[in-house]
PDB file of N, CA and C in Angstrom:
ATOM      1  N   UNK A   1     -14.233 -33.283  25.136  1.00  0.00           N
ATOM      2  CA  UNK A   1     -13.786 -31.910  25.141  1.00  0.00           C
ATOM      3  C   UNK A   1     -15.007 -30.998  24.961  1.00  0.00           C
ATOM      4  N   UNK A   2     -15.044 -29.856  25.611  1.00  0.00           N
ATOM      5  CA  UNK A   2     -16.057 -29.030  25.676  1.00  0.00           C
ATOM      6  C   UNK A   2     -16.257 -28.050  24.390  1.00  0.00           C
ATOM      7  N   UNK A   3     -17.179 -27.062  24.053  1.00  0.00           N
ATOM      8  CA  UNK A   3     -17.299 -26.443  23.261  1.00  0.00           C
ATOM      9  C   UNK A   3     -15.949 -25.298  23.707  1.00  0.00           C
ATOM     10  N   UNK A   4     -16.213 -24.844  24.824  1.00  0.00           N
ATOM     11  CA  UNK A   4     -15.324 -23.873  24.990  1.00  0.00           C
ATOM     12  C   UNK A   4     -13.431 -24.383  24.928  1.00  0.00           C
ATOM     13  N   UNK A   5     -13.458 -25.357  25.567  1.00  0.00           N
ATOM     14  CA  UNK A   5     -11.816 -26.057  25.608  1.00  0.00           C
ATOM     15  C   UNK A   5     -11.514 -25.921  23.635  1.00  0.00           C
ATOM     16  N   UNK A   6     -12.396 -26.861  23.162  1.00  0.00           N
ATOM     17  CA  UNK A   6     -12.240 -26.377  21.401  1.00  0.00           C
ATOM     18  C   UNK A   6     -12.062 -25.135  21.084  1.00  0.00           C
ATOM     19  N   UNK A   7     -12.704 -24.642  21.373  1.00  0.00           N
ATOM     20  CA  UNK A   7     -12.554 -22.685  21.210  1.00  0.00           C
ATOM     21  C   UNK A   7     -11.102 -22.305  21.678  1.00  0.00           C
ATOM     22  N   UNK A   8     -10.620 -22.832  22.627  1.00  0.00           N
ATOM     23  CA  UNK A   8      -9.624 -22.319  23.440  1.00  0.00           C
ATOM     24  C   UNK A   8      -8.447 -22.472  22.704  1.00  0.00           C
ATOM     25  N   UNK A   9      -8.803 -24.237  21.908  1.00  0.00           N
ATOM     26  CA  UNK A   9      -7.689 -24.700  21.691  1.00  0.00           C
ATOM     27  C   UNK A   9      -7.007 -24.296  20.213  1.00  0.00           C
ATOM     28  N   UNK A  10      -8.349 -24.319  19.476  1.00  0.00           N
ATOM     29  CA  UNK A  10      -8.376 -23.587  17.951  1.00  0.00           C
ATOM     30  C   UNK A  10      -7.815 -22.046  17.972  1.00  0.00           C
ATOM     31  N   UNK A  11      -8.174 -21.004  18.908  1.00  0.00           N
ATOM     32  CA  UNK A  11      -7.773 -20.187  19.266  1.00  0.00           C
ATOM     33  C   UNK A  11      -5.758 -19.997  19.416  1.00  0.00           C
ATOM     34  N   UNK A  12      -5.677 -20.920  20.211  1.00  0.00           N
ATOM     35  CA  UNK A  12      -4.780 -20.888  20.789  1.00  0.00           C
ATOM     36  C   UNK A  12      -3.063 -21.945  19.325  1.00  0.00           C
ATOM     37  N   UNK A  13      -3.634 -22.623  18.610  1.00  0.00           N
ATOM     38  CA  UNK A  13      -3.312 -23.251  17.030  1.00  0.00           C
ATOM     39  C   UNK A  13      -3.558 -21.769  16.548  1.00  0.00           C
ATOM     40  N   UNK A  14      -4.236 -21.329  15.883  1.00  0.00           N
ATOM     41  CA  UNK A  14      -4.540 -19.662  15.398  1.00  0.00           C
ATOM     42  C   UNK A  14      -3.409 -19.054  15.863  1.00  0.00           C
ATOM     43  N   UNK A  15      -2.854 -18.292  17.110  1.00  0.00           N
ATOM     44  CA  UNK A  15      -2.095 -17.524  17.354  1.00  0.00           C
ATOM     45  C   UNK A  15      -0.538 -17.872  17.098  1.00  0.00           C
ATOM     46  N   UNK A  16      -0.650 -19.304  17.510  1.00  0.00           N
ATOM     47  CA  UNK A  16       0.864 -19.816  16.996  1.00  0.00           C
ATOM     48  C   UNK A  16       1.087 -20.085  15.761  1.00  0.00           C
ATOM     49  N   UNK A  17       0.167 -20.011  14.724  1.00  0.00           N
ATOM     50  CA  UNK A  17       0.080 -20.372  13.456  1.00  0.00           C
ATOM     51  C   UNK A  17       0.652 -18.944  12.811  1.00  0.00           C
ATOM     52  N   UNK A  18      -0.408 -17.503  13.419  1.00  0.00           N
ATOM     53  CA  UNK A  18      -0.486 -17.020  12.219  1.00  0.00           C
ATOM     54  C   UNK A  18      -0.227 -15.666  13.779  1.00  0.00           C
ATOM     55  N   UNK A  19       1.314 -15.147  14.304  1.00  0.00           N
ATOM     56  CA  UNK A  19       1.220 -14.714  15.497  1.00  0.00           C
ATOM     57  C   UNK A  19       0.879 -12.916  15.530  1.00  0.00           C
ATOM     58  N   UNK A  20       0.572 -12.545  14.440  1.00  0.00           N
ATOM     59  CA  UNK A  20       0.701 -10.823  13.685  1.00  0.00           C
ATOM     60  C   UNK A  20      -0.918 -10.726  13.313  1.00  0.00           C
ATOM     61  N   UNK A  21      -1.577 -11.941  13.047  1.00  0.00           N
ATOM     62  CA  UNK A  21      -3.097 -11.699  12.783  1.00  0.00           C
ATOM     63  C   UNK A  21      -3.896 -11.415  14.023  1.00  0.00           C
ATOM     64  N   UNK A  22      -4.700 -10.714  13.810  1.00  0.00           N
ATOM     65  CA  UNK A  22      -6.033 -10.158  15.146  1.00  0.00           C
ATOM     66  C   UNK A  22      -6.841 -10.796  15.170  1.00  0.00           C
ATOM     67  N   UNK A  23      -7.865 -11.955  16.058  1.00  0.00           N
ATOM     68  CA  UNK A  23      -8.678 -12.482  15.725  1.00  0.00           C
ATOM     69  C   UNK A  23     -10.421 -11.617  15.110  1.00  0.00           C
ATOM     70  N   UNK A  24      -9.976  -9.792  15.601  1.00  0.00           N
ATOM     71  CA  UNK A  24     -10.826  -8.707  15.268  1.00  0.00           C
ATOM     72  C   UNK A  24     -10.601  -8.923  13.695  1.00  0.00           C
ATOM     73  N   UNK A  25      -9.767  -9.003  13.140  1.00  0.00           N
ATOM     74  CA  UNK A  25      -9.701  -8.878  11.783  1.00  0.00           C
ATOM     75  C   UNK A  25      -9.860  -9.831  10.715  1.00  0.00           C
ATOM     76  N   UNK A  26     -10.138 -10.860  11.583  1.00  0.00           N
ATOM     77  CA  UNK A  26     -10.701 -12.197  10.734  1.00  0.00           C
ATOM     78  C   UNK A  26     -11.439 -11.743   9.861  1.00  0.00           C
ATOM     79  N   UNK A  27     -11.922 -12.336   8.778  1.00  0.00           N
ATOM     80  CA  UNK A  27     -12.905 -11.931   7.805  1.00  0.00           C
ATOM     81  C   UNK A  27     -14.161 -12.809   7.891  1.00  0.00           C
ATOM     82  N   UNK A  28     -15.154 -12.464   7.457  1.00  0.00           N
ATOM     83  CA  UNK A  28     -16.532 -13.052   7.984  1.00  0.00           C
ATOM     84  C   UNK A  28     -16.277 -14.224   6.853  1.00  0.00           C
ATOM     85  N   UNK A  29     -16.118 -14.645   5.569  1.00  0.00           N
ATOM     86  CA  UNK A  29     -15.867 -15.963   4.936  1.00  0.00           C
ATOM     87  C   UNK A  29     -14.856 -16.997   6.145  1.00  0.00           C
ATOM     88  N   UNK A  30     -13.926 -16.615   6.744  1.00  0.00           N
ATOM     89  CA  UNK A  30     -13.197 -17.466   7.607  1.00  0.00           C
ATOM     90  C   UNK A  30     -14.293 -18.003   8.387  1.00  0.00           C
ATOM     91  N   UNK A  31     -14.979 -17.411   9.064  1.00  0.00           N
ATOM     92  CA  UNK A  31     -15.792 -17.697  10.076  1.00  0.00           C
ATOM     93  C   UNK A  31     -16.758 -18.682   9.867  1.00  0.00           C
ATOM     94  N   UNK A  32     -17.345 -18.228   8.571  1.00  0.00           N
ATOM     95  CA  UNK A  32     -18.358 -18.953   8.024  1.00  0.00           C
ATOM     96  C   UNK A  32     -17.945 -20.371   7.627  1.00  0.00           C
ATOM     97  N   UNK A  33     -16.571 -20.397   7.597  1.00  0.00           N
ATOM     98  CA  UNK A  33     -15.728 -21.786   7.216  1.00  0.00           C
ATOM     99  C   UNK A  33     -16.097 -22.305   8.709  1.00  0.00           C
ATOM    100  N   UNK A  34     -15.041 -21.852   9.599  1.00  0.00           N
ATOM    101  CA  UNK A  34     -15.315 -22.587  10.741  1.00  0.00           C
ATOM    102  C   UNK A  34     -16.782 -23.064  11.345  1.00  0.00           C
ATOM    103  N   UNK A  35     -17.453 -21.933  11.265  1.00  0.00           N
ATOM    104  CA  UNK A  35     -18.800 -22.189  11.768  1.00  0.00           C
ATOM    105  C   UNK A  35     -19.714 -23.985  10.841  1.00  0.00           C
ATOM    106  N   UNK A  36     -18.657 -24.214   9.783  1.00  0.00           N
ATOM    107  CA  UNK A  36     -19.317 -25.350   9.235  1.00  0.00           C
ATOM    108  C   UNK A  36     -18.380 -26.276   9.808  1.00  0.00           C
ATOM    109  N   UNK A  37     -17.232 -26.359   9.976  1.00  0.00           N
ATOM    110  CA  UNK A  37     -16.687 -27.018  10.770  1.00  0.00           C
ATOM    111  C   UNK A  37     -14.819 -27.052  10.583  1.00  0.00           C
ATOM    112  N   UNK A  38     -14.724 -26.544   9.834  1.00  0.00           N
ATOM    113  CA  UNK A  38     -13.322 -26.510   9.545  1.00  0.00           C
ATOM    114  C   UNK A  38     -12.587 -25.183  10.787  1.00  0.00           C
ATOM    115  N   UNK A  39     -11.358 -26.214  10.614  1.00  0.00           N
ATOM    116  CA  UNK A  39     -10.595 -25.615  11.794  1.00  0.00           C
ATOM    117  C   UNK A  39     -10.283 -23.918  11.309  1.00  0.00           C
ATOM    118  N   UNK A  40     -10.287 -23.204  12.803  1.00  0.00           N
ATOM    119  CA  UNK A  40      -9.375 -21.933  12.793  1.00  0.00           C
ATOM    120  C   UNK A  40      -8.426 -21.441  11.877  1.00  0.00           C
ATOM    121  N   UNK A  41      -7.837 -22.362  12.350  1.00  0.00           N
ATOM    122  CA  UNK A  41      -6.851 -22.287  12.009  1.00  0.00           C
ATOM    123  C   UNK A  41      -5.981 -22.175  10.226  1.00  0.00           C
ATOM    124  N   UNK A  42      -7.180 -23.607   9.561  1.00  0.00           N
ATOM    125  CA  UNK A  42      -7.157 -24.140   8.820  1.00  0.00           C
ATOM    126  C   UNK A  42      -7.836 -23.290   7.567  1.00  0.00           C
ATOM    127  N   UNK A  43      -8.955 -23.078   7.876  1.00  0.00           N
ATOM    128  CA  UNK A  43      -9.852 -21.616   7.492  1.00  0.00           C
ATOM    129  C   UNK A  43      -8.698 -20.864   7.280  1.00  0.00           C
ATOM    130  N   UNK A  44      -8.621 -20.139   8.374  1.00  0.00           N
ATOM    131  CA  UNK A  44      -7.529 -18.812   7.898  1.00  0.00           C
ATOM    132  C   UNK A  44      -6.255 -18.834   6.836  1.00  0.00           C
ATOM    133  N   UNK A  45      -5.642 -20.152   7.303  1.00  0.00           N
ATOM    134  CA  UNK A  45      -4.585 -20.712   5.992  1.00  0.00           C
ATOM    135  C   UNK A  45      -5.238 -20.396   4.694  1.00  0.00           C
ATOM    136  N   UNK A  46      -6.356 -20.849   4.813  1.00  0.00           N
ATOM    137  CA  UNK A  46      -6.568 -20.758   3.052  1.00  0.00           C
ATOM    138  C   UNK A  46      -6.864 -19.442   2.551  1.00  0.00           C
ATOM    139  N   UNK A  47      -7.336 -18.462   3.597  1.00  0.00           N
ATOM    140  CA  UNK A  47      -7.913 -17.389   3.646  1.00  0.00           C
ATOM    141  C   UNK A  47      -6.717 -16.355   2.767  1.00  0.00           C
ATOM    142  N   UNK A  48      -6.071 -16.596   3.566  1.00  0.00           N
ATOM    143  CA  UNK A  48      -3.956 -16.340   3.601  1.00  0.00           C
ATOM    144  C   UNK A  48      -3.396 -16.574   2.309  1.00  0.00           C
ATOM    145  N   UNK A  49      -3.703 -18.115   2.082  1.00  0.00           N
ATOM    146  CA  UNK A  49      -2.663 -18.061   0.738  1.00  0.00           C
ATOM    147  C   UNK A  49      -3.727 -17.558  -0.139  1.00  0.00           C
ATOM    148  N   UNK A  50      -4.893 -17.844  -0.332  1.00  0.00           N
ATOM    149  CA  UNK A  50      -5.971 -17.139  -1.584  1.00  0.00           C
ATOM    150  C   UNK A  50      -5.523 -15.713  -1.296  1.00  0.00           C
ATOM    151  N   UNK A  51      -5.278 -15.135  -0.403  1.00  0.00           N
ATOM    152  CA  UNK A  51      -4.339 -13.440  -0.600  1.00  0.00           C
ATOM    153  C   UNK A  51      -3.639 -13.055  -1.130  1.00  0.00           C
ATOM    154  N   UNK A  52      -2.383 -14.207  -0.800  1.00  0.00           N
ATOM    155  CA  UNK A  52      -1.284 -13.705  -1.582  1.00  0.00           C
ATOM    156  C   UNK A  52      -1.389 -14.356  -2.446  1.00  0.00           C
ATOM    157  N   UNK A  53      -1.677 -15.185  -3.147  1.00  0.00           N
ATOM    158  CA  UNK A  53      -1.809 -15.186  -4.526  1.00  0.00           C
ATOM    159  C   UNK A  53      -2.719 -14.385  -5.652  1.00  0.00           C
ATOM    160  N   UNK A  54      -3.688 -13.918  -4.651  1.00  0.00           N
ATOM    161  CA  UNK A  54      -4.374 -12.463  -5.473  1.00  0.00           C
ATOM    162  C   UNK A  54      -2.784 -10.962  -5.202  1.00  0.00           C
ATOM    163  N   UNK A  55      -2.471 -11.015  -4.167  1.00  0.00           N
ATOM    164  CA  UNK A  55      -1.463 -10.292  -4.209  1.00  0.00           C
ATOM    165  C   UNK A  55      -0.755 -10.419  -5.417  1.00  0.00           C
ATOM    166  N   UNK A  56       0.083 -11.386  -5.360  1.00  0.00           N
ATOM    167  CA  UNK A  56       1.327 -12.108  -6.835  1.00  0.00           C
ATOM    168  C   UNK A  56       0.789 -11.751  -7.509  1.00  0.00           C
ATOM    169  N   UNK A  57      -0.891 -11.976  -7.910  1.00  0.00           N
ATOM    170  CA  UNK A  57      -1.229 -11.189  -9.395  1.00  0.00           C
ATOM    171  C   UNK A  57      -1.177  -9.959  -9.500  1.00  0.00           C
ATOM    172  N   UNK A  58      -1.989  -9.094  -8.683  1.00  0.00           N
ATOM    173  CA  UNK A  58      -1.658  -8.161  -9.058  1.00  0.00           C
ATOM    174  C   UNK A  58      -0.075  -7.086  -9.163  1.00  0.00           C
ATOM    175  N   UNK A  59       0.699  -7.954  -8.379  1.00  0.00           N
ATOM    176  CA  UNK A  59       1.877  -7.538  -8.745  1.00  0.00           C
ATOM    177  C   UNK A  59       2.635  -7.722  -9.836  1.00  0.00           C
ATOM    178  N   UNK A  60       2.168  -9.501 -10.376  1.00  0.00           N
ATOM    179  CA  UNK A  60       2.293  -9.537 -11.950  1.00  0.00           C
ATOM    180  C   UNK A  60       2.210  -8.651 -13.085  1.00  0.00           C
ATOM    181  N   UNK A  61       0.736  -7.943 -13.191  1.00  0.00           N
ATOM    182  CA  UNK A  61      -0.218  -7.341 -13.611  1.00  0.00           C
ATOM    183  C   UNK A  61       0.877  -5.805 -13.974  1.00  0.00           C
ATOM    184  N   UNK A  62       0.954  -5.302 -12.565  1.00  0.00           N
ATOM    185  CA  UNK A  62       1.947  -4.131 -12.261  1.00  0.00           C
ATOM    186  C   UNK A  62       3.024  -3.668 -13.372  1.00  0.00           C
ATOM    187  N   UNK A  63       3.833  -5.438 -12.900  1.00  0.00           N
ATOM    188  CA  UNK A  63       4.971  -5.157 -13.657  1.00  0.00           C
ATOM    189  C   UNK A  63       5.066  -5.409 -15.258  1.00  0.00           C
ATOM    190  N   UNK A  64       3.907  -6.044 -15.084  1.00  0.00           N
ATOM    191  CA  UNK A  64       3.678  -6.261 -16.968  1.00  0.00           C
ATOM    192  C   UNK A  64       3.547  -5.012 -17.901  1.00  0.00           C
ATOM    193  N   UNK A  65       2.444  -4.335 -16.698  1.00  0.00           N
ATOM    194  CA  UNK A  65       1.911  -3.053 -17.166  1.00  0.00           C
ATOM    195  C   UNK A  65       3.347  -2.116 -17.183  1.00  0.00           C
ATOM    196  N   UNK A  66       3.812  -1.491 -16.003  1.00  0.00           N
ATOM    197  CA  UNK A  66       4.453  -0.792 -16.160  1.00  0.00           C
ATOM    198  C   UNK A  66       6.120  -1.027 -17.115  1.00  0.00           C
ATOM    199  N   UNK A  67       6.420  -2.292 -17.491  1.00  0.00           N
ATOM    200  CA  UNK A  67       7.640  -2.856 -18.749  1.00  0.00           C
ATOM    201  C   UNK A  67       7.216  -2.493 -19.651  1.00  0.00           C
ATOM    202  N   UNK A  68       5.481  -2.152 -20.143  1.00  0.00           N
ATOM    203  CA  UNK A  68       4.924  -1.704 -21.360  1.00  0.00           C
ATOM    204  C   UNK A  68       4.358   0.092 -21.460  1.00  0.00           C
ATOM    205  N   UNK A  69       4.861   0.517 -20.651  1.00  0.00           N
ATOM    206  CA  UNK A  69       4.609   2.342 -20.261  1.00  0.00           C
ATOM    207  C   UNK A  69       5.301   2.785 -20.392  1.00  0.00           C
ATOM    208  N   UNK A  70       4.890   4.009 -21.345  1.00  0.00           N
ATOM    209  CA  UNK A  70       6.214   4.944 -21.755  1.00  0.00           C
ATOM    210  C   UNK A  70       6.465   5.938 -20.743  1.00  0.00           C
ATOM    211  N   UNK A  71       6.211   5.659 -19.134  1.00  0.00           N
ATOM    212  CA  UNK A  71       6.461   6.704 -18.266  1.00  0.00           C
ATOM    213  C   UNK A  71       5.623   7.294 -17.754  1.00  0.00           C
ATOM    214  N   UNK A  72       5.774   8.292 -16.718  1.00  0.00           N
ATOM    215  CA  UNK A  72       4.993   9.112 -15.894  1.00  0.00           C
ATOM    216  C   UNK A  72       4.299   9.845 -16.968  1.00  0.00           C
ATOM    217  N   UNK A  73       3.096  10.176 -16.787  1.00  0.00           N
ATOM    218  CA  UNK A  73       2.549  11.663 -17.763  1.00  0.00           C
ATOM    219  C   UNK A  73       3.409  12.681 -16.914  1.00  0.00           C
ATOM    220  N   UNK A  74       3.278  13.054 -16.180  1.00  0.00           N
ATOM    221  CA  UNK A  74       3.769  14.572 -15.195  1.00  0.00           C
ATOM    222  C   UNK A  74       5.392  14.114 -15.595  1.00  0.00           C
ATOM    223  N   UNK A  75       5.704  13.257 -15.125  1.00  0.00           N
ATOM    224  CA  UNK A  75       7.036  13.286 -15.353  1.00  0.00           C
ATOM    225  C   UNK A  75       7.485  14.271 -13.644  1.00  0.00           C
ATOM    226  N   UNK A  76       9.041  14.218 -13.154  1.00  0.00           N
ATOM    227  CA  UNK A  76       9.273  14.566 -12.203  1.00  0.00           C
ATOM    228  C   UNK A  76       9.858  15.698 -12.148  1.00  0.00           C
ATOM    229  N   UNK A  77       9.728  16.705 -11.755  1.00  0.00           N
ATOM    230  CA  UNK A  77      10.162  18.456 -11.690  1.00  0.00           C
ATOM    231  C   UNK A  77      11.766  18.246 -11.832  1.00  0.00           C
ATOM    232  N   UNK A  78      11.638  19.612 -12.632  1.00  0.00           N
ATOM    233  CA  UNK A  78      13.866  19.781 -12.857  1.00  0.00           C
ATOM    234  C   UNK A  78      14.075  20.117 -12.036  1.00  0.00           C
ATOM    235  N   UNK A  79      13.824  20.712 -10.846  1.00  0.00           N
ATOM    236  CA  UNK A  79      14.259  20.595  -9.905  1.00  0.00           C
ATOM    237  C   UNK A  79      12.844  21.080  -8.720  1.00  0.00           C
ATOM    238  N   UNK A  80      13.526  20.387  -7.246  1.00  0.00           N
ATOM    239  CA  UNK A  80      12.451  20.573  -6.584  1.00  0.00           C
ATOM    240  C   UNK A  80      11.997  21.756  -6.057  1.00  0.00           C
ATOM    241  N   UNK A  81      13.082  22.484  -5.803  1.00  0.00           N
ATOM    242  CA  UNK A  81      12.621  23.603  -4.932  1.00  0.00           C
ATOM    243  C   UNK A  81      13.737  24.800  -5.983  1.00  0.00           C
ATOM    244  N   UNK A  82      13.017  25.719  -5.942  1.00  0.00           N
ATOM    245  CA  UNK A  82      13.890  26.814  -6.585  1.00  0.00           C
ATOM    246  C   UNK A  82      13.438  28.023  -5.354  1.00  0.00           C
ATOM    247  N   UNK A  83      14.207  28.938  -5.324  1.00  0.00           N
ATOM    248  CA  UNK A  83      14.004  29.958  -3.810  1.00  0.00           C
ATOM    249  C   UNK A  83      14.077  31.334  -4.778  1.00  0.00           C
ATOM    250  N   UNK A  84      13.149  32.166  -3.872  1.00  0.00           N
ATOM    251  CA  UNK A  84      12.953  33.175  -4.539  1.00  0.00           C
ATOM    252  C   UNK A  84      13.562  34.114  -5.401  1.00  0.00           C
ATOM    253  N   UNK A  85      14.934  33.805  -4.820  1.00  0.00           N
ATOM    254  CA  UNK A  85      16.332  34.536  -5.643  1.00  0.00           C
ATOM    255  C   UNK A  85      16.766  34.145  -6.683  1.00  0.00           C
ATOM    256  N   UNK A  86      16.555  32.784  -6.879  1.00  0.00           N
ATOM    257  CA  UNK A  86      16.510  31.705  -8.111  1.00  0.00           C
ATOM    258  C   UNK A  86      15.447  32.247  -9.535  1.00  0.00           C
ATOM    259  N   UNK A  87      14.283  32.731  -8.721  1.00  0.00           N
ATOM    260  CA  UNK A  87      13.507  32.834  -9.720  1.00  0.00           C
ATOM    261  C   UNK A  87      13.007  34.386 -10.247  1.00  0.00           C
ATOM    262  N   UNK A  88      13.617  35.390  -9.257  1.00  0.00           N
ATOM    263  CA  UNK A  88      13.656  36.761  -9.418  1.00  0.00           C
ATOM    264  C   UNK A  88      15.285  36.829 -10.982  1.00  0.00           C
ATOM    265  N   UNK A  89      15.745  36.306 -10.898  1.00  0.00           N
ATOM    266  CA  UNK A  89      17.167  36.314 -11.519  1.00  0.00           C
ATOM    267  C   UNK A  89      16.575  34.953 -13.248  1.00  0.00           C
ATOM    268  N   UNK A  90      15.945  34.744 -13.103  1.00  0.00           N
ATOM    269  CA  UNK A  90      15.297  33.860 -14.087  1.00  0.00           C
ATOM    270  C   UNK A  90      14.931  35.028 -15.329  1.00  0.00           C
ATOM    271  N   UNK A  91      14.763  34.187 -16.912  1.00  0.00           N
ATOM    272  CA  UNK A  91      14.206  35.682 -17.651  1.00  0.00           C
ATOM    273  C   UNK A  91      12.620  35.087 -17.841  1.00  0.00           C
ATOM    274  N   UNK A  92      12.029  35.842 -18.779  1.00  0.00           N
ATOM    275  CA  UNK A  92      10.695  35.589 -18.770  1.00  0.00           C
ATOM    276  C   UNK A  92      10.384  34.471 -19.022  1.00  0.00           C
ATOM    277  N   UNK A  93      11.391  33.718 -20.251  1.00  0.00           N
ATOM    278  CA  UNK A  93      10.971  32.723 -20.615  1.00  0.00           C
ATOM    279  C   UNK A  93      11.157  31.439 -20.083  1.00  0.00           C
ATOM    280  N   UNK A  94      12.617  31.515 -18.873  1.00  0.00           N
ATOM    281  CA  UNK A  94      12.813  30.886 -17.912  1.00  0.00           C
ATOM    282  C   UNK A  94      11.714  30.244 -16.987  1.00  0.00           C
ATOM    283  N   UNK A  95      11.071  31.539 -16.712  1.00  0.00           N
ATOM    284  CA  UNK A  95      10.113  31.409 -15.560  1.00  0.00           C
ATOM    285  C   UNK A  95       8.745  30.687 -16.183  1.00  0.00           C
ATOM    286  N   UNK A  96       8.471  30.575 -17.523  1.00  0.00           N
ATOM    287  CA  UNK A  96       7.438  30.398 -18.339  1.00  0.00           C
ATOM    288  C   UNK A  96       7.547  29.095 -18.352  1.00  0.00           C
ATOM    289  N   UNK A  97       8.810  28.455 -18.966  1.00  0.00           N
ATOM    290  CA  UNK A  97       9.219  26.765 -18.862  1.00  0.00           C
ATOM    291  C   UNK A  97       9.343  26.407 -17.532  1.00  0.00           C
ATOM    292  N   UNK A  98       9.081  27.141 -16.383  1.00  0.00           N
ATOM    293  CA  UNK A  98       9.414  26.259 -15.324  1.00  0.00           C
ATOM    294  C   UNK A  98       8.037  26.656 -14.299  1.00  0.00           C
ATOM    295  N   UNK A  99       7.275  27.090 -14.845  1.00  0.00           N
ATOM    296  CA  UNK A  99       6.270  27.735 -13.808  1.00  0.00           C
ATOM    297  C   UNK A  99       5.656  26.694 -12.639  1.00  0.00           C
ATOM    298  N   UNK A 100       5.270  25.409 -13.068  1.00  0.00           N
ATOM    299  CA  UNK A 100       4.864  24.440 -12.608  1.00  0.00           C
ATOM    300  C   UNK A 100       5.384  24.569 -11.150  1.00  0.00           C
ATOM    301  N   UNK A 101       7.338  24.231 -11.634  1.00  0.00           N
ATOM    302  CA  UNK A 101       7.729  24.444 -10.474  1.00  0.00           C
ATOM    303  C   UNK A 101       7.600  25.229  -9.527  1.00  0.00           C
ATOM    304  N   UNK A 102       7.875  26.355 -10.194  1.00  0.00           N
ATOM    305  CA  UNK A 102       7.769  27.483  -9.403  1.00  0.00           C
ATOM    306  C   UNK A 102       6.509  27.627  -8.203  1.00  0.00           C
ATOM    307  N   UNK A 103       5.527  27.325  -8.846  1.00  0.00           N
ATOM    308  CA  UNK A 103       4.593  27.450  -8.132  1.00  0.00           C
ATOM    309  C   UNK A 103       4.523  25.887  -7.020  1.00  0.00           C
ATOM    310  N   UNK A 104       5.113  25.209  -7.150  1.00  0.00           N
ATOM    311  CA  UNK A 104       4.916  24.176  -6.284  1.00  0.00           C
ATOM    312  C   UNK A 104       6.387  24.603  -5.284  1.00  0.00           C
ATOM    313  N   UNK A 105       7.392  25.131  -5.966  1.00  0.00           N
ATOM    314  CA  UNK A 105       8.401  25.720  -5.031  1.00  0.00           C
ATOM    315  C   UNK A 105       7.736  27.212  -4.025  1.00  0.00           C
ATOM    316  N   UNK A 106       6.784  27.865  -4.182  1.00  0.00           N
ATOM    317  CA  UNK A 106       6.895  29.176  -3.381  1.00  0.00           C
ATOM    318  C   UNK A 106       5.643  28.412  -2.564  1.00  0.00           C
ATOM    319  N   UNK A 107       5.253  27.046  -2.439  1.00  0.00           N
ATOM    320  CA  UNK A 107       4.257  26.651  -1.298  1.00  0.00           C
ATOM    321  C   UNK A 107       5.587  26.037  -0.086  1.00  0.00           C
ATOM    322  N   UNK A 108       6.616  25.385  -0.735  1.00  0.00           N
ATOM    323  CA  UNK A 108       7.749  25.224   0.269  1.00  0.00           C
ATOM    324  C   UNK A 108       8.277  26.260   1.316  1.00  0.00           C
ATOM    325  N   UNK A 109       8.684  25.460   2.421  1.00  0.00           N
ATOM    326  CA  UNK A 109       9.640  26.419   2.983  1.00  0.00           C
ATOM    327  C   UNK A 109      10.576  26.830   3.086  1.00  0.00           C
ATOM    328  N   UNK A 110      11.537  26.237   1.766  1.00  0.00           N
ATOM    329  CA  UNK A 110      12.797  26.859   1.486  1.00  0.00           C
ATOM    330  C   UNK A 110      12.333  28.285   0.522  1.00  0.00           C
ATOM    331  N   UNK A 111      11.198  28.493  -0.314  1.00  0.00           N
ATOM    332  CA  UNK A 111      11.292  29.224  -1.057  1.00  0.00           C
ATOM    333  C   UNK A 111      11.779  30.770  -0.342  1.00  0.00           C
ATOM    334  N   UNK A 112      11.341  31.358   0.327  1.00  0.00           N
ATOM    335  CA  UNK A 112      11.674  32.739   0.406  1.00  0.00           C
ATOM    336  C   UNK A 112      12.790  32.701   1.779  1.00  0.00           C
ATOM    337  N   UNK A 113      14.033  31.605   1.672  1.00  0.00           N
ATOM    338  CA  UNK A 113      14.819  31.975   2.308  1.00  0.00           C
ATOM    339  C   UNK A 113      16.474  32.225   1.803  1.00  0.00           C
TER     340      UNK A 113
END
């Protein structure tokens, strides 16, 4: 078998293996596998699961972290959009506890309708 028929064929194991990967997006450690002699194919497998198992951790990590967080700092607006009539009819101190919003409501395009 030729250098190129190998190429063809490793290539061609690669696409049916793994059919959503780009061979553009290989990573230069894969290569460097093959280039010593390990298959395409075989390379990339390991490439793959050493991913997702760095993935799993850090999703571990995530959920560990966030079961132990007392929450957003910002926390999420009382409401999203308030419209100009909303906040003309507000009293001072209304508008004082809610300014945040306010001001993230009059960049919307519901505000002045």
């Amino acid at each position: 078998m030729t250098n190129r028929q190998r190429a063809e064929l490793e290539i061609t194991e690669f696409t049916e293996a793994f059919p959503y990967a780009e061979l553009d997006n290989v990573p230069q450690s894969v290569w460097e596998e093959v280039r010593s002699g390990v298959k395409l194919k075989d390379a990339y497998g390991k490439y793959s699961d050493e991913l997702e198992r760095s993935y799993e951790s850090a999703r571990r990590v995530n959920t560990e972290n966030a079961d132990m967080s007392s929450g957003r700092i910002s926390g999420a607006p009382k409401k999203a959009v308030y419209t100009a009539k909303e906040v003309s009819a507000m009293t001072g101190k209304e508008v004082a506890a809610n300014y945040d919003d306010i001001l993230a409501s009059m960049k919307s395009a519901g505000f002045y309708s």
